[in-house]
C-alpha atoms as a PDB file:
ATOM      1  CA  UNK A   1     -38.451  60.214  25.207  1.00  0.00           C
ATOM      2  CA  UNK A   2     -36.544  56.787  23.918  1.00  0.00           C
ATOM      3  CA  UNK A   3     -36.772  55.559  20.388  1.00  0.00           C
ATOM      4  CA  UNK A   4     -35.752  51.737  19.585  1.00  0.00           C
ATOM      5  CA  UNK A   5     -34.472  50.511  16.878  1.00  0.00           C
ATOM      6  CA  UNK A   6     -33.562  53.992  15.196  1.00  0.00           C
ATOM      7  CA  UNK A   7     -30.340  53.646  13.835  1.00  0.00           C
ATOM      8  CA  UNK A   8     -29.057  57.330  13.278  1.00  0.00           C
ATOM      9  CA  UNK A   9     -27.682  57.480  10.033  1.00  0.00           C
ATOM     10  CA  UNK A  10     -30.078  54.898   8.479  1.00  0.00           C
ATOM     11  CA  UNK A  11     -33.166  55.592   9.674  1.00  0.00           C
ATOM     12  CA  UNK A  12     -32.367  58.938  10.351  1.00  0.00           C
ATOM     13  CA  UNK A  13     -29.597  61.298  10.456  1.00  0.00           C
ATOM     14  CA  UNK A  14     -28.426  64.349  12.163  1.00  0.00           C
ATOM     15  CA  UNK A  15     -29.676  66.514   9.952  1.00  0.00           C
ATOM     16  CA  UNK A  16     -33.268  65.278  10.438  1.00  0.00           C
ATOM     17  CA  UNK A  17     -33.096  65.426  13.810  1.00  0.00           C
ATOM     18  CA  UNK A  18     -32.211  69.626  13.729  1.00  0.00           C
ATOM     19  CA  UNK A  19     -35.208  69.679  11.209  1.00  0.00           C
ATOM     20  CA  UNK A  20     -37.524  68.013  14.225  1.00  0.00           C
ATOM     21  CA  UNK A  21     -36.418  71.073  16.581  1.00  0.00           C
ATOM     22  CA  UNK A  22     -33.985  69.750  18.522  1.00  0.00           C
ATOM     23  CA  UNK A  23     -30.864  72.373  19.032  1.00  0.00           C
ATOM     24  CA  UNK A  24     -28.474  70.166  20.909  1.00  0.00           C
ATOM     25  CA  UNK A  25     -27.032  66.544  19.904  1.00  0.00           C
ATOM     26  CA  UNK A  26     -24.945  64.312  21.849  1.00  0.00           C
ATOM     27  CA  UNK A  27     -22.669  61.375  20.335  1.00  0.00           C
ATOM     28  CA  UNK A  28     -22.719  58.597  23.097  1.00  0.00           C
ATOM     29  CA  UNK A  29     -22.148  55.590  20.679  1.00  0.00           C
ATOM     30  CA  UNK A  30     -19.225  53.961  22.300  1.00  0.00           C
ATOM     31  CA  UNK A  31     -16.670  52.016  20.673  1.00  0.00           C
ATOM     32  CA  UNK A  32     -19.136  48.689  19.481  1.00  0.00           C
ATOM     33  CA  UNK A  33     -16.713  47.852  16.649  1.00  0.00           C
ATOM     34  CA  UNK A  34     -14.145  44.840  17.489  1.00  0.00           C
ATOM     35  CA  UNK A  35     -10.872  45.441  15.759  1.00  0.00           C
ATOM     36  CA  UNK A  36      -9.543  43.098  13.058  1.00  0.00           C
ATOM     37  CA  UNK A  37      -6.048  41.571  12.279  1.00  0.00           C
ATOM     38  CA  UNK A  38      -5.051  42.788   9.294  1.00  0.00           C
ATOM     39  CA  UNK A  39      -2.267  39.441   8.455  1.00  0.00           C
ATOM     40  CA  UNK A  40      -2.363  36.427   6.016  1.00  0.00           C
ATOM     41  CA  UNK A  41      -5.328  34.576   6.561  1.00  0.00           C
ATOM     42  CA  UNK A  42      -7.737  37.031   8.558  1.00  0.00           C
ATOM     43  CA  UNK A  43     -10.377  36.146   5.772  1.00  0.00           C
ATOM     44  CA  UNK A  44     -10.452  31.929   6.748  1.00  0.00           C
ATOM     45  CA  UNK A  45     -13.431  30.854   7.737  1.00  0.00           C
ATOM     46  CA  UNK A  46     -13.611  30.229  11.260  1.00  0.00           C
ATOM     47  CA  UNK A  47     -11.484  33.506  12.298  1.00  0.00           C
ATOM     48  CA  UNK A  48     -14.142  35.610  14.060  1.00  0.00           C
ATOM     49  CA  UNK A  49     -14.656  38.831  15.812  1.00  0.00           C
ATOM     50  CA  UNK A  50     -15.062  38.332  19.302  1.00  0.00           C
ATOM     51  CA  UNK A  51     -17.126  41.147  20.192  1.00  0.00           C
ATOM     52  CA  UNK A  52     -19.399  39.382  17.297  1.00  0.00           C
ATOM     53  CA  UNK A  53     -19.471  36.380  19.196  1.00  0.00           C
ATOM     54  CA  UNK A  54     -20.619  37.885  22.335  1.00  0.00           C
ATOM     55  CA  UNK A  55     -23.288  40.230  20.648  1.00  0.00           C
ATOM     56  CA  UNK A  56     -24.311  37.159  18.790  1.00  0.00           C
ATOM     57  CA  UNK A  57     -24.653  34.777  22.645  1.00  0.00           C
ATOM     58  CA  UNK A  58     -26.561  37.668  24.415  1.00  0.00           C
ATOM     59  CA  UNK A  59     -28.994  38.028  21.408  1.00  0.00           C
ATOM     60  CA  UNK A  60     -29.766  34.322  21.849  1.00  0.00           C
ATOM     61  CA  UNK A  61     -28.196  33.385  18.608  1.00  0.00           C
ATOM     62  CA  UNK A  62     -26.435  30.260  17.514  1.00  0.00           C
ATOM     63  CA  UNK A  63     -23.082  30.488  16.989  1.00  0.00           C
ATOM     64  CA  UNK A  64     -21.210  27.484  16.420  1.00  0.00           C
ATOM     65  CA  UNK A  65     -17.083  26.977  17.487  1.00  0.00           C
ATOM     66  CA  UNK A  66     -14.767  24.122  17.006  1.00  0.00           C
ATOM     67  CA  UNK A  67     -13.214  22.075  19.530  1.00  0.00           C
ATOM     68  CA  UNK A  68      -9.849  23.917  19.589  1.00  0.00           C
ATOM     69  CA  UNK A  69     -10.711  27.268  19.904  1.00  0.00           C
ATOM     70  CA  UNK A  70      -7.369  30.444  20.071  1.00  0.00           C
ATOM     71  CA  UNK A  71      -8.828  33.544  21.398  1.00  0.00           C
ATOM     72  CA  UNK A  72      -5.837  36.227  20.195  1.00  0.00           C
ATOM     73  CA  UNK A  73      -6.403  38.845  22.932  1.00  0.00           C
ATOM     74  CA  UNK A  74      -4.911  39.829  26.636  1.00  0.00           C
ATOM     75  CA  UNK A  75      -7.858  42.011  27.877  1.00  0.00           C
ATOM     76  CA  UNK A  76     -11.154  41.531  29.690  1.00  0.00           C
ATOM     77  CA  UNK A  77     -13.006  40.464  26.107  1.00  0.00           C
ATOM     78  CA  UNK A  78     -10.622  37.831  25.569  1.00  0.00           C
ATOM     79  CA  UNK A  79     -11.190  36.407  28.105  1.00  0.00           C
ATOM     80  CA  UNK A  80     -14.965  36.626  28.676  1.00  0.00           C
ATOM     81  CA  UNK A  81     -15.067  35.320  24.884  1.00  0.00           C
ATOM     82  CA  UNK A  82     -12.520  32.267  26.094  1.00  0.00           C
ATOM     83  CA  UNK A  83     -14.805  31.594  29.100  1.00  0.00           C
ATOM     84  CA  UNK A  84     -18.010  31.875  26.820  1.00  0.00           C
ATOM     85  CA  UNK A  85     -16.523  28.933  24.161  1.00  0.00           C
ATOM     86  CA  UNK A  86     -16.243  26.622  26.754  1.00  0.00           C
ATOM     87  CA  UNK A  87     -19.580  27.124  28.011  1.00  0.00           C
ATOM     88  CA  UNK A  88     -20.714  26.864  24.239  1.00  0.00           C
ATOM     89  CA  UNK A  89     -19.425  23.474  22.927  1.00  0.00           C
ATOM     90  CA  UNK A  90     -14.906  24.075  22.844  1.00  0.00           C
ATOM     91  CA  UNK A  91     -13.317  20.905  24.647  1.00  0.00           C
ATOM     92  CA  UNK A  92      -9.837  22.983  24.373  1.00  0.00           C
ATOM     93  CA  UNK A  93      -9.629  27.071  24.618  1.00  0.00           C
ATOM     94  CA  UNK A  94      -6.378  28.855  24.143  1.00  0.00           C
ATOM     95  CA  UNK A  95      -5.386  32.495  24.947  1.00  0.00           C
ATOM     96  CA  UNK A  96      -2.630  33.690  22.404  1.00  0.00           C
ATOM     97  CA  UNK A  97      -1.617  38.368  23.818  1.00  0.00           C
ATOM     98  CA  UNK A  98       1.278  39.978  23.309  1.00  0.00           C
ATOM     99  CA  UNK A  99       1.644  40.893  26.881  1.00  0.00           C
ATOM    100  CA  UNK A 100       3.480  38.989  29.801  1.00  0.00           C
ATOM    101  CA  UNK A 101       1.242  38.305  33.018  1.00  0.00           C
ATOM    102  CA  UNK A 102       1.895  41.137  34.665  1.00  0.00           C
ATOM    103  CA  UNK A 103       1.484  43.602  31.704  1.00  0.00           C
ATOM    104  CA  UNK A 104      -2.029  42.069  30.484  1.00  0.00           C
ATOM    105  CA  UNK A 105      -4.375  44.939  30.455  1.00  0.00           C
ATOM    106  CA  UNK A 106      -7.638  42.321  31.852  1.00  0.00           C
ATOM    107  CA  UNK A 107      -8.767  42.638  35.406  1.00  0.00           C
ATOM    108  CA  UNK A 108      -6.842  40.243  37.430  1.00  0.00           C
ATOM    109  CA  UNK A 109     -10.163  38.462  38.631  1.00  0.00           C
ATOM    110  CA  UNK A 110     -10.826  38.308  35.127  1.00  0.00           C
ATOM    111  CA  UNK A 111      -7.459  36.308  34.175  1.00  0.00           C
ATOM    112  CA  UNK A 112      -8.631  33.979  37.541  1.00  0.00           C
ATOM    113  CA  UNK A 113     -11.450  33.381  36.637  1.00  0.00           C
ATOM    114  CA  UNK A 114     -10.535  32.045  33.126  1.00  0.00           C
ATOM    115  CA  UNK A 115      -7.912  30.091  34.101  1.00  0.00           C
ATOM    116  CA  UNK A 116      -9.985  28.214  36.885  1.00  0.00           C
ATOM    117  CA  UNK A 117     -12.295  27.467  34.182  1.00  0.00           C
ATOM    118  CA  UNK A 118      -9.442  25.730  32.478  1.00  0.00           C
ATOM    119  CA  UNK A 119      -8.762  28.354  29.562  1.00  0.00           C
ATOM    120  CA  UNK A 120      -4.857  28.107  28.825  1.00  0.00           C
ATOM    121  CA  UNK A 121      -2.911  31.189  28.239  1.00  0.00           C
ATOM    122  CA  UNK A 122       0.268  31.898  26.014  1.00  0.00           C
ATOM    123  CA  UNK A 123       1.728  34.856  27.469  1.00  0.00           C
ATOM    124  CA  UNK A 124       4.461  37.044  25.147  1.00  0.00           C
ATOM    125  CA  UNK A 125       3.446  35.331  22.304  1.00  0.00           C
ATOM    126  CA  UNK A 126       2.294  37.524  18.694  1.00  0.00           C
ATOM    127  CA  UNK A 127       0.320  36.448  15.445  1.00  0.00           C
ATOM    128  CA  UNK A 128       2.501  36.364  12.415  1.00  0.00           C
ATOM    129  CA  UNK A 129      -0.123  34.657  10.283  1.00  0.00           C
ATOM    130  CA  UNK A 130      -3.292  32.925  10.266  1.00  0.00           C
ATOM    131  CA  UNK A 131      -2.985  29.437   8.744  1.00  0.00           C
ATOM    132  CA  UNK A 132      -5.538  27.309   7.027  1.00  0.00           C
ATOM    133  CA  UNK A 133      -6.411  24.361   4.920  1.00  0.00           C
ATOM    134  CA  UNK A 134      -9.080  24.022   2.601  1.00  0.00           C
ATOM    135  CA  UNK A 135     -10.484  27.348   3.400  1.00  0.00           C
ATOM    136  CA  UNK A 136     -10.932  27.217   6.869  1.00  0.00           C
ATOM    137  CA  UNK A 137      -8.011  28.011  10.411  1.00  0.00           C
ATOM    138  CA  UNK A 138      -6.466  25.080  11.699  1.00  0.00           C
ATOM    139  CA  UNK A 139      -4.054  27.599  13.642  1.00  0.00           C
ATOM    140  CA  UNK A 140      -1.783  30.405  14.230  1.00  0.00           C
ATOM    141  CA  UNK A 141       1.900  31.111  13.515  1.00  0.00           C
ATOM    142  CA  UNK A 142       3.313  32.819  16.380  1.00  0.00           C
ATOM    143  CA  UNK A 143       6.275  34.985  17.386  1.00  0.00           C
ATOM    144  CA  UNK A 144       8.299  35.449  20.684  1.00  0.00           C
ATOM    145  CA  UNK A 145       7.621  38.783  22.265  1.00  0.00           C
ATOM    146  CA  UNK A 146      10.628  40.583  23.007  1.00  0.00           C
ATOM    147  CA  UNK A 147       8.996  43.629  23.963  1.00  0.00           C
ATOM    148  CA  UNK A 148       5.234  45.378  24.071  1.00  0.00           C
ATOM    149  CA  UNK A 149       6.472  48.932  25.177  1.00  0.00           C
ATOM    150  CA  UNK A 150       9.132  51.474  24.259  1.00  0.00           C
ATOM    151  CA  UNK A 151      11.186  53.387  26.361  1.00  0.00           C
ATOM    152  CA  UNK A 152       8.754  56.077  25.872  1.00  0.00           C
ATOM    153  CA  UNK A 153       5.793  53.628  27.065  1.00  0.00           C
ATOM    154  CA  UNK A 154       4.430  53.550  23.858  1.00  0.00           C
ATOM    155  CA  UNK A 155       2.485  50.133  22.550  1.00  0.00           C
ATOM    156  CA  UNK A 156       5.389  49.190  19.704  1.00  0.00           C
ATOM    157  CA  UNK A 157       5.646  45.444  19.952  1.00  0.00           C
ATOM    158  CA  UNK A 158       9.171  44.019  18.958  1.00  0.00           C
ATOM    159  CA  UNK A 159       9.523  39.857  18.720  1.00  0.00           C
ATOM    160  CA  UNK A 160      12.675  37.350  18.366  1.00  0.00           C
ATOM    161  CA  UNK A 161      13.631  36.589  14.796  1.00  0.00           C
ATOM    162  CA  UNK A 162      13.440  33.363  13.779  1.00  0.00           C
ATOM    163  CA  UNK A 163      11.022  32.022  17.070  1.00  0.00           C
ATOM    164  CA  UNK A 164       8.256  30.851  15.122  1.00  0.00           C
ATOM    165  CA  UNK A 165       5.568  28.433  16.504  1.00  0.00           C
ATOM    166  CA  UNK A 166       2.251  27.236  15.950  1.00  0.00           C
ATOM    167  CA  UNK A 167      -1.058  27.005  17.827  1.00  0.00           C
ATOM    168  CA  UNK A 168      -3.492  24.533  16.039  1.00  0.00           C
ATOM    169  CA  UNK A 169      -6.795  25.440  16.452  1.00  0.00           C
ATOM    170  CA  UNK A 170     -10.438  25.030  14.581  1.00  0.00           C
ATOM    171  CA  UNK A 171     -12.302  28.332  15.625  1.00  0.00           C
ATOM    172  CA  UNK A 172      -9.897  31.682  15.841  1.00  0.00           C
ATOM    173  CA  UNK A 173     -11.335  35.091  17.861  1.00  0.00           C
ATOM    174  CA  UNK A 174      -9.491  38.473  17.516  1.00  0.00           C
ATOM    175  CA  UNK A 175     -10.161  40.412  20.537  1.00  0.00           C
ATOM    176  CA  UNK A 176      -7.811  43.182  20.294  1.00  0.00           C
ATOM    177  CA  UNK A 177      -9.568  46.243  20.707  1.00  0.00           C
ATOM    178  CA  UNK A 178     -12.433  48.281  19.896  1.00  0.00           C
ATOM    179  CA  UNK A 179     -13.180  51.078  17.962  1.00  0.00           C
ATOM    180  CA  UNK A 180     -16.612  53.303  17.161  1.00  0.00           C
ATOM    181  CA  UNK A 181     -18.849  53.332  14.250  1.00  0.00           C
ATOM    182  CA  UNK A 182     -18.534  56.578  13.109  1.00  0.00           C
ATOM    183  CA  UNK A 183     -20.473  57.068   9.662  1.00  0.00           C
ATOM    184  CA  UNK A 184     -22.934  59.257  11.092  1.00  0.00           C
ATOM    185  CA  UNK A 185     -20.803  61.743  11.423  1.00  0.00           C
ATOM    186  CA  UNK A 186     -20.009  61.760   7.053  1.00  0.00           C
ATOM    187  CA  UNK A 187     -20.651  65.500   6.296  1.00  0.00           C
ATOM    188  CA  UNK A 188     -21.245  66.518   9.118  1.00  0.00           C
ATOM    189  CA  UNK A 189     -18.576  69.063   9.676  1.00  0.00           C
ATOM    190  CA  UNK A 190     -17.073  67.125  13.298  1.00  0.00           C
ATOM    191  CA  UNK A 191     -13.566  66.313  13.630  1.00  0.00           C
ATOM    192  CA  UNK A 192     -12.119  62.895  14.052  1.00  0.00           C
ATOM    193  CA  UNK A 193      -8.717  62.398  15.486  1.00  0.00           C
ATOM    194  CA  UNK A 194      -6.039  59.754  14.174  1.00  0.00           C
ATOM    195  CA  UNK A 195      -6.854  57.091  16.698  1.00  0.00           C
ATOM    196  CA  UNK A 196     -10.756  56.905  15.422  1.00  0.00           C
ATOM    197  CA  UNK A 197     -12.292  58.914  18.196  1.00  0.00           C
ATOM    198  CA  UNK A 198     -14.164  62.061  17.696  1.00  0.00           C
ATOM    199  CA  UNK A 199     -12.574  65.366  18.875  1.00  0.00           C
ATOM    200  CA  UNK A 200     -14.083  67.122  21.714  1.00  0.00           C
ATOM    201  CA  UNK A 201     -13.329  69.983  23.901  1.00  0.00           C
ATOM    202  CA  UNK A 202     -12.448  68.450  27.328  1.00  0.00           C
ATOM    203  CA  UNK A 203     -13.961  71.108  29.384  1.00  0.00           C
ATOM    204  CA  UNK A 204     -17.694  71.241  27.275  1.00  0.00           C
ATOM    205  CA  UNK A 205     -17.340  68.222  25.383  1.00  0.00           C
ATOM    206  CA  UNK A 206     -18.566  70.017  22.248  1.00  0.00           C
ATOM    207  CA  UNK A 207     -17.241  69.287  19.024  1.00  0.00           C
ATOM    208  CA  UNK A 208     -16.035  71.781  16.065  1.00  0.00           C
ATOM    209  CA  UNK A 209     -20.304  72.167  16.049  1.00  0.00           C
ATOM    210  CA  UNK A 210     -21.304  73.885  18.744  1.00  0.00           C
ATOM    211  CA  UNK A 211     -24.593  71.993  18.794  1.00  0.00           C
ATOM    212  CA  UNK A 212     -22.862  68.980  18.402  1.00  0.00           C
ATOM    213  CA  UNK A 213     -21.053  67.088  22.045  1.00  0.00           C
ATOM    214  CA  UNK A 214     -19.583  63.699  22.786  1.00  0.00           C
ATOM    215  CA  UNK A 215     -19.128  61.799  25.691  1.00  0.00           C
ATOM    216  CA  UNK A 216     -17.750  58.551  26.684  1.00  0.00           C
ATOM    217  CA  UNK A 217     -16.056  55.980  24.552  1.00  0.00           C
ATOM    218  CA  UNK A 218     -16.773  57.605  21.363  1.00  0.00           C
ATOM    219  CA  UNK A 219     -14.480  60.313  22.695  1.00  0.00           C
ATOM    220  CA  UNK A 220     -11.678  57.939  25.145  1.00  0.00           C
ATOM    221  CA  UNK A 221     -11.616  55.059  23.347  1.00  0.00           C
ATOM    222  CA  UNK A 222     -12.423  51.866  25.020  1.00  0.00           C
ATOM    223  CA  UNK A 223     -11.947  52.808  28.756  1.00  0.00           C
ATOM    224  CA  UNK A 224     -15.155  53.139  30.970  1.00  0.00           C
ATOM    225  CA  UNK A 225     -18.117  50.833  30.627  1.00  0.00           C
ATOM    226  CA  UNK A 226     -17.855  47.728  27.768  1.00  0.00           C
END
């Protein structure tokens, strides 16, 4: 049986749903939530979510961009939100990720397509800060990458001092990750590990209640369907 529009948590939560006589739950919410910048000037208008922006297109709802749109982003979201703002009104669309060519984590027909499409992208390049007049972007100060990686191969970017630069631009996307919406879970005795995921056994997939399993991006991160 499939409910719509039955938000758990809202309309109902887990709780209820033992009450109704079900003895087995599974978390299969994936990871809906696109990350945020957390630097001067993430609050301007015009800086968006990107995974807003394409939620927003397939719902059939306006959304309005600039011009001069920066996408900040290196993976397949980037650029399907930089291929999308051309097709919705940008004359100019810029791709601003920390990683060189080689290291950028979208699908190589991805980066293809996007640049036949004409979307230009700034390899090793970082956000310092957001900058804006009168309220709203009109660009981003950048950095040099030096490095993405450790020696361990851990994500620990490192930049040159003193390599600041600016991209202007009118409409700004952050698509730099994703993460899951986990307030469902408030109470409810499961265990959430550092990185935002929920903890499961590997093997069963249940979590620390044995009714309780997850499955999928709510338990990897973003790494199988998005």
């Amino acid at each position: 049986e499939l409910k719509t529009n039955t938000e758990i948590g809202k309309d109902l939560t887990l709780e209820d749903l033992r009450k109704q006589g079900f003895n087995a739950i599974v978390l299969a919410v994936g990871a809906q939530i696109g990350r945020t910048l957390r630097i001067e000037g993430a609050d301007l208008q015009g800086v968006n979510v990107g995974l807003d922006f394409l939620r927003s297109l397939k719902r059939g709802e306006t959304f309005r961009v600039g011009k001069n749109v920066l996408v900040i982003g290196g993976g397949n979201v980037a650029m399907d939100v930089a291929r999308s703002a051309l097709r919705n009104g940008a004359s100019e669309v810029h791709v601003a990720c920390l990683e060189s060519k080689h290291e950028m984590p979208a699908h190589p027909w991805e980066i293809e397509d996007a640049l036949r499409d004409g979307v230009r992208i700034h390899n090793s390049v970082g956000p310092k800060r957001i900058l804006g007049a009168n309220g709203a972007v009109s660009g981003l100060e950048c950095l040099a990458v030096k490095s993405v990686f450790d020696e361990k191969g851990r994500f620990n970017p490192t930049f040159y001092e003193g390599s600041e630069f600016t991209l202007p631009c009118d409409t700004l996307f952050v698509a730099i990750g994703q993460a899951s919406e986990l307030s469902l879970l408030q109470g409810q005795g499961v265990s959430v590990t550092r990185a935002g995921t929920v903890s499961a056994d590997p093997v069963t997939l249940q979590t620390d209640r044995p009714e309780i399993f997850a499955a999928g991006d709510v338990v990897s991160g973003p790494a199988s369907v998005v």
